[in-house]
Protein backbone atom coordinates (compact mmCIF):
# COMPACT_ATOMS: atom_id res chain seq x y z
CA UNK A 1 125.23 79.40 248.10
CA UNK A 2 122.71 81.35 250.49
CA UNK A 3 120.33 79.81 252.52
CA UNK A 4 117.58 81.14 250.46
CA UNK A 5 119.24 79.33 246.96
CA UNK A 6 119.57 76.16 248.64
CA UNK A 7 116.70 76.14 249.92
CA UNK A 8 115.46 76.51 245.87
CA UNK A 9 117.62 73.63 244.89
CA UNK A 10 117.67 70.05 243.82
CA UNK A 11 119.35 67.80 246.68
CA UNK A 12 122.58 66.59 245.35
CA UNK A 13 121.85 63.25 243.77
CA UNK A 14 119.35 65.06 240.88
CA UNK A 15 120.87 66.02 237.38
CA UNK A 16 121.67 69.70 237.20
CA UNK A 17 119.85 69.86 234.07
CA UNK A 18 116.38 68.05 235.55
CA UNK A 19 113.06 69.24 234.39
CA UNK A 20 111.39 70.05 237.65
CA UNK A 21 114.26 72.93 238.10
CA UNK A 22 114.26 74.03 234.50
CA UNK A 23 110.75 74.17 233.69
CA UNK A 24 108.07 73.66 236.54
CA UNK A 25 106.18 76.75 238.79
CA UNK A 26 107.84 77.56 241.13
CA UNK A 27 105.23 76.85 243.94
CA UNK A 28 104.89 73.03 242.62
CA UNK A 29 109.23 72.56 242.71
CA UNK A 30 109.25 70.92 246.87
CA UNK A 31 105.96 68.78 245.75
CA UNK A 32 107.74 67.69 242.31
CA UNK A 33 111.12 66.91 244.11
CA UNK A 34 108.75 65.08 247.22
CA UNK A 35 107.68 62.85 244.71
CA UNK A 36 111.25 62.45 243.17
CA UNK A 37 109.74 64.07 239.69
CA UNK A 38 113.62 65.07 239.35
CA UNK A 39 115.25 61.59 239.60
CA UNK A 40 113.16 59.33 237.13
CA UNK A 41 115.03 56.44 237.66
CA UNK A 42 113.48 55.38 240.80
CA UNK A 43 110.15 55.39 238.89
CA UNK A 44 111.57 53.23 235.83
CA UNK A 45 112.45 50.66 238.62
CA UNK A 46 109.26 50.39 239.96
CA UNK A 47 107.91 50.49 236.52
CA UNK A 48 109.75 48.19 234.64
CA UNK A 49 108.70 45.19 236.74
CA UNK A 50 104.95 45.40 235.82
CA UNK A 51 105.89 45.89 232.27
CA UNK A 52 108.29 42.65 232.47
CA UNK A 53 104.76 40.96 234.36
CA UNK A 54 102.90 42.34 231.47
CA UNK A 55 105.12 40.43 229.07
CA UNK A 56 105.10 37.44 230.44
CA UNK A 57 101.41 36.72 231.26
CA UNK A 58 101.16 37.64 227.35
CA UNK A 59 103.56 35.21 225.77
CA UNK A 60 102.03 32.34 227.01
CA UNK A 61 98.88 33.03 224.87
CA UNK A 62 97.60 35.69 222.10
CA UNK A 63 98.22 38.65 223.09
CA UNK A 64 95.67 41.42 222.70
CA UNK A 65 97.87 44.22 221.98
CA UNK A 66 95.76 47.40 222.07
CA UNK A 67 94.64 45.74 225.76
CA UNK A 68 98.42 45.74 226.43
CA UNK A 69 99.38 49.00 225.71
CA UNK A 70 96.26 50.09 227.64
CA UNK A 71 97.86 48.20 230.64
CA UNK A 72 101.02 49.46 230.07
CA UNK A 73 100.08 52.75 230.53
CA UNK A 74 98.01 52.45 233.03
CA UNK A 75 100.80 51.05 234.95
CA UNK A 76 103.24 53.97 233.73
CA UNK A 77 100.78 56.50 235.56
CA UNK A 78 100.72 54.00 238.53
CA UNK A 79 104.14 53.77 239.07
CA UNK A 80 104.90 57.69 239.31
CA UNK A 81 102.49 58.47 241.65
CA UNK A 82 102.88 55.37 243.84
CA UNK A 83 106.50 55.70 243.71
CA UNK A 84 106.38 59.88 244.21
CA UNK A 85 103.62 58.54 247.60
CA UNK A 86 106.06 55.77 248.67
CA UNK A 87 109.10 59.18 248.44
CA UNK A 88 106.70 61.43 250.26
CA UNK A 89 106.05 58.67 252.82
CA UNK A 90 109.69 57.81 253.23
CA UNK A 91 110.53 60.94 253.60
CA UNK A 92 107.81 62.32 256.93
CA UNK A 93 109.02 58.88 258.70
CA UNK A 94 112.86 59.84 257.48
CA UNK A 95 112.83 63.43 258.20
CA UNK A 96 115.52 63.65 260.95
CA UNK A 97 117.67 61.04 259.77
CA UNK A 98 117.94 63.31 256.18
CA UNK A 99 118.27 66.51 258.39
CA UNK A 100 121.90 64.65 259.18
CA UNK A 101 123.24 63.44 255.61
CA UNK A 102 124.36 65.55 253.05
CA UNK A 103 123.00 63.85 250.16
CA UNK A 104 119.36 64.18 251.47
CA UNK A 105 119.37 67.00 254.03
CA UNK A 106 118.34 69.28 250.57
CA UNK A 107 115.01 67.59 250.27
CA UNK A 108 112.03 69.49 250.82
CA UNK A 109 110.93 68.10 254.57
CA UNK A 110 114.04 68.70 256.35
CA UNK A 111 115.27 71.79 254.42
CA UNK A 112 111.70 73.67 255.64
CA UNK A 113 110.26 73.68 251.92
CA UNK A 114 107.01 71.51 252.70
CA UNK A 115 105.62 71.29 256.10
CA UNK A 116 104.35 67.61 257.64
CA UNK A 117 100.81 68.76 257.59
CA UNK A 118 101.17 69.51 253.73
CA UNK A 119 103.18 66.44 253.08
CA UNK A 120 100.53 63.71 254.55
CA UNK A 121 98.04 65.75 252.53
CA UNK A 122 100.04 65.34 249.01
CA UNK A 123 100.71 61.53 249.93
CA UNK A 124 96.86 61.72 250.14
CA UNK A 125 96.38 63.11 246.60
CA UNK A 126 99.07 60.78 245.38
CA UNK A 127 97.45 56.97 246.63
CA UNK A 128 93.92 58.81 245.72
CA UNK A 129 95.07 59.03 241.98
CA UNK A 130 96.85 55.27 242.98
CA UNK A 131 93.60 53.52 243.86
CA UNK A 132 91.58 55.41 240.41
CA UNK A 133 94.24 53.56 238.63
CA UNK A 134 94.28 50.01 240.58
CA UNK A 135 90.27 50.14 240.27
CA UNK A 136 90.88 49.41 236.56
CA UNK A 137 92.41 46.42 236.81
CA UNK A 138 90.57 43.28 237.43
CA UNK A 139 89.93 41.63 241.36
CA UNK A 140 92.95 39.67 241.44
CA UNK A 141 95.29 42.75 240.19
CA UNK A 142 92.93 44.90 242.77
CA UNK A 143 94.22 42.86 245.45
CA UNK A 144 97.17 42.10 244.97
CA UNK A 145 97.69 45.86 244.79
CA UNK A 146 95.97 46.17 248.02
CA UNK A 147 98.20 44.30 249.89
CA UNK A 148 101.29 45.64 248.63
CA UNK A 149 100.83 48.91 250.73
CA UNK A 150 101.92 46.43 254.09
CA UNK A 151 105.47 46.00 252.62
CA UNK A 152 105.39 49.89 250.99
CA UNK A 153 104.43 50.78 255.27
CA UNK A 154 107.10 48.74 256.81
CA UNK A 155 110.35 49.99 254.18
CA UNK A 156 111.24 52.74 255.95
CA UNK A 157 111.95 51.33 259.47
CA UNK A 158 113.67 48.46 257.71
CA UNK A 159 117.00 50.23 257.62
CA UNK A 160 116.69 50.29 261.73
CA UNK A 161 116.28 46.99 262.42
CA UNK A 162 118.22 44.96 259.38
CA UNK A 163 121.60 44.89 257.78
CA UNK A 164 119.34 44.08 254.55
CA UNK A 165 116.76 46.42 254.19
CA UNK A 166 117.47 46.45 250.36
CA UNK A 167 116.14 43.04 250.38
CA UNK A 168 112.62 44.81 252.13
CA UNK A 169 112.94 46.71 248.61
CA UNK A 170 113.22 44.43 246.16
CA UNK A 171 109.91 42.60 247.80
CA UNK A 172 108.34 45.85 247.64
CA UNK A 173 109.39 47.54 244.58
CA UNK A 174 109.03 44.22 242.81
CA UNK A 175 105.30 43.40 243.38
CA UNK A 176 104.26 45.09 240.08
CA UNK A 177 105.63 41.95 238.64
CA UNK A 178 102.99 39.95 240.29
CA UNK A 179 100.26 42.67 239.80
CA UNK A 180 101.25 42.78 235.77
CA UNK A 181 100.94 39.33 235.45
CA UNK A 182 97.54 38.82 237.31
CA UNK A 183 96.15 42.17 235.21
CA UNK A 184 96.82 40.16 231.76
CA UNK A 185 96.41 36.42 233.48
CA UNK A 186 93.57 37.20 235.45
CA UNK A 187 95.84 35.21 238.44
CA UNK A 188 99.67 34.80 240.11
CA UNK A 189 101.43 31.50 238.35
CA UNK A 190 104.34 29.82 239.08
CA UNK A 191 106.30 32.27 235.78
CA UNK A 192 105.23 34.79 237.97
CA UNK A 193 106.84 34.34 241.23
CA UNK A 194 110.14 33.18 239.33
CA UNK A 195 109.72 37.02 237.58
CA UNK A 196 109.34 38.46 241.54
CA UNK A 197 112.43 36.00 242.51
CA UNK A 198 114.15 37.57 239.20
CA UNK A 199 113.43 41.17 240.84
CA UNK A 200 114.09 40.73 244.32
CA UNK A 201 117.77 39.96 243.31
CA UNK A 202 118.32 42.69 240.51
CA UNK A 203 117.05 45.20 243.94
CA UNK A 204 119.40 43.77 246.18
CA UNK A 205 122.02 44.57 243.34
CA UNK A 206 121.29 47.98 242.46
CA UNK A 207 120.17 49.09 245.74
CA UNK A 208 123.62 47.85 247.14
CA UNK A 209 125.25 49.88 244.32
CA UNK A 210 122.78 52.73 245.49
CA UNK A 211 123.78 53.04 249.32
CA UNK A 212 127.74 53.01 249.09
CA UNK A 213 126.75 56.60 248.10
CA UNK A 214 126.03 57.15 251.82
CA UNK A 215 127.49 54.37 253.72
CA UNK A 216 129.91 57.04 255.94
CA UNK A 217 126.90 58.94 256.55
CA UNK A 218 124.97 56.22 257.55
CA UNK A 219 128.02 54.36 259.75
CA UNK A 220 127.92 58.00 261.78
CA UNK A 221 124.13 58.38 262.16
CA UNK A 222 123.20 54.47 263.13
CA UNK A 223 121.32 53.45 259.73
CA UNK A 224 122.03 49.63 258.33
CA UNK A 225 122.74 49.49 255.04
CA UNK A 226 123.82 46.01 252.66
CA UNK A 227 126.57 48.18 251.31
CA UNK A 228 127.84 48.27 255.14
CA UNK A 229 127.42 45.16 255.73
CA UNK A 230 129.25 43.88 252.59
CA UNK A 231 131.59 46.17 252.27
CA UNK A 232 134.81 45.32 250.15
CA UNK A 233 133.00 41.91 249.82
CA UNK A 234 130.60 44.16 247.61
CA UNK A 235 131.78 42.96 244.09
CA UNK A 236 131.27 38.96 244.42
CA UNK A 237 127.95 39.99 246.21
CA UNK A 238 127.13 41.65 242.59
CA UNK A 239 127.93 38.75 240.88
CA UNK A 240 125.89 36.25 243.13
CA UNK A 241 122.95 38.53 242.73
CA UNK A 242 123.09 39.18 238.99
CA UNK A 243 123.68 35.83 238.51
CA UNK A 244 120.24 35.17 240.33
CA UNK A 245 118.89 37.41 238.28
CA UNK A 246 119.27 35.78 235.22
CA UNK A 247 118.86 32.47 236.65
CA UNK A 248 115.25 33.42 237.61
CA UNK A 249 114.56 34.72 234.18
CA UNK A 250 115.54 31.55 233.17
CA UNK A 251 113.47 30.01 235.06
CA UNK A 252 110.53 31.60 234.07
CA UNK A 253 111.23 31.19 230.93
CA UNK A 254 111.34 27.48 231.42
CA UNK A 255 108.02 27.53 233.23
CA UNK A 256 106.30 28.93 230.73
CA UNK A 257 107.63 26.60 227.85
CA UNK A 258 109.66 29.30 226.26
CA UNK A 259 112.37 28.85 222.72
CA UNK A 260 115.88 28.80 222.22
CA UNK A 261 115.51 32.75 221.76
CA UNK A 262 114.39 33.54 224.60
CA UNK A 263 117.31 32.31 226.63
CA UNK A 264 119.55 33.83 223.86
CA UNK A 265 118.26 37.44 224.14
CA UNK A 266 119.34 37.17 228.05
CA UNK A 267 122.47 37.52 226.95
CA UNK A 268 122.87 41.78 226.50
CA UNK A 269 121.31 41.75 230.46
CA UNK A 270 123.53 39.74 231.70
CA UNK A 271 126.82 41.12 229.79
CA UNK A 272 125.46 44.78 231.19
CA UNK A 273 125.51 43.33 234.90
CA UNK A 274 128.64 42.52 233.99
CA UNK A 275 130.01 45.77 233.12
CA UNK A 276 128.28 46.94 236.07
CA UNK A 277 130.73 45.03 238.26
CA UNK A 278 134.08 46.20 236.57
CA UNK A 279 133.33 49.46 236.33
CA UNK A 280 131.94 50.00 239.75
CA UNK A 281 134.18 51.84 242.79
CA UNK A 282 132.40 51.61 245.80
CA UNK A 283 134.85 54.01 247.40
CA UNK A 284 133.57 56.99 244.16
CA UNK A 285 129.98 58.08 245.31
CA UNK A 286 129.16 59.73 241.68
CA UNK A 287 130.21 56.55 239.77
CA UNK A 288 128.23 54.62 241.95
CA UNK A 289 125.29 56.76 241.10
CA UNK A 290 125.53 56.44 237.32
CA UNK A 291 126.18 52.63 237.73
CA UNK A 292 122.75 52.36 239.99
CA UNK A 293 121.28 54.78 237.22
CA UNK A 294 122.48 52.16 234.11
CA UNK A 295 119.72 49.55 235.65
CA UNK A 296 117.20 51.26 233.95
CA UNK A 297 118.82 50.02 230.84
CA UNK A 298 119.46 46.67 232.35
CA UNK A 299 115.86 46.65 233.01
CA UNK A 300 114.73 47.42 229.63
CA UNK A 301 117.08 44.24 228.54
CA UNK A 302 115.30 41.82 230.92
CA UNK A 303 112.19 43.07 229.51
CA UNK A 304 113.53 42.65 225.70
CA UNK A 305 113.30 39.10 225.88
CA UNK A 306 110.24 38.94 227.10
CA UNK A 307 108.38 41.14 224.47
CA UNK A 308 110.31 39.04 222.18
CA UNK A 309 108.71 35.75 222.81
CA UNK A 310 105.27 37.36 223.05
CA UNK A 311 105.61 39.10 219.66
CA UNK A 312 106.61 35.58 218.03
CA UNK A 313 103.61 33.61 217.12
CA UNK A 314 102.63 30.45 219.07
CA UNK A 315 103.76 26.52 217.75
């Protein structure tokens, strides 16, 4: 490949097939891959969470569904620019640590395809579109969102100082839990933070999943990873966090005065996190990719069980 064609290309963790390489101008490819417009799954993370907030805060009273849906969208557009600012932002404070690994040194900053000056201007336009979005919501969602940006600031220098920065992610990447519940709610209640606790833990799983992908890399070039740090130790880690997972669900559940259902529609979630487990090799950087890739379906099981019990009318 010349330098000219890989300059032109997707880094290596995109599908071949994505849309931003098939069908977008050429001039807006480096801003589309900045943003991660190629990989979708990092936005269905961030997304699913304020859906899942969302669907709680609505089963414990009527819900209003045309208001829902409104939310839900609104939140659909929030989470793909936030999460294509919180890539572009990553990425100016990452730039010479992805200059050294192969999986990243593709991406537009450290290949030459966007310059710094243009990059802090797109992450501009990006928490711009953001805040039009947050200003919808009511005060409580407003500042919640506000104060999220402190923990989206500190994420990228988390991998410096901590074996755990994937646990800096899942309080990050999680808050639209909090800030779904408080749009519908009007406030943050206990079902709430046991949603957040829920999320933290399904992060700290598929994030781990997510870095064995680069763990030699990062062992060469000084970054701290929780796949380093667990290492073959990586498997009962999975289990202790999935289980979490489902505990916390659980829990909300429980909080919020939930039926026998409920707990029973947990069940597909937490059989997936268990195929996750068997069928992950940490030592086979593509299967760990489409194993980190399957939590968007995992996701879309927690959330099942929570549209469930809103859908089902009220004792």
């Amino acid at each position: 490949m010349t330098e000219l064609s890989q300059a032109a290309a997707s880094p290596a963790d995109a599908d071949a097939r994505n849309w931003v390489d098939r069908f977008a101008p050429g001039p807006a490819k480096p801003y589309l891959r900045l943003m991660r417009a190629d990989r979708p799954i990092g936005t269905w993370l961030l997304l699913i969470p304020c859906w899942q907030g969302i669907a709680l805060a609505a089963a414990g009273g009527a819900p209003d569904w045309p208001q829902l849906l409104w939310f839900a969208a609104l939140f659909a557009v929030g989470a793909t620019v936030m999460r294509g600012a919180g890539c572009a932002y990553n990425d100016i404070v990452d730039k010479d640590f992805d200059a050294k690994v192969a999986r990243t040194a593709l991406r537009p900053i450290p290949s030459g395809q966007i310059s710094l000056r243009a990059a802090w201007g797109f992450l501009a336009a990006l928490c711009l579109v953001g805040l039009a979005v947050l200003l919808q919501f009511n005060p409580s969602a407003i500042y919640l969102g506000i104060g999220s940006l402190a923990l989206v600031a500190a994420y990228p220098f988390m991998k410096r100082v901590t074996w755990w920065p994937q646990a800096w992610l899942g309080l990050t990447f999680n808050w639209g839990a909090l800030l779904g519940f408080a749009t519908v709610a009007g406030a943050v209640r206990a079902p709430a933070f046991a949603l957040y606790a829920a999320g933290i833990a399904w992060t700290l799983g598929y994030d781990t999943i997510y870095a064995h992908q680069d763990k030699e890399d990062d062992a060469l070039i000084g970054v701290k990873s929780s796949a380093r740090a667990l290492g073959r130790a990586t498997k009962p880690a999975l289990a202790l966090f999935y289980s979490l997972v489902i505990a916390f669900f659980a829990l909300a559940g429980a909080l919020s005065h939930f039926g026998a259902l409920y707990y029973a529609a947990l069940l597909p979630a937490a059989a997936h996190f268990a195929w996750q487990i068997v069928r992950l090799d940490i030592d086979n950087p593509a299967l760990c990719l489409a194993v980190f890739k399957s939590n968007r379906t995992a996701g879309l099981l927690l959330l099942a069980p929570l549209l469930l019990e809103a859908a089902l009318p009220n004792p």
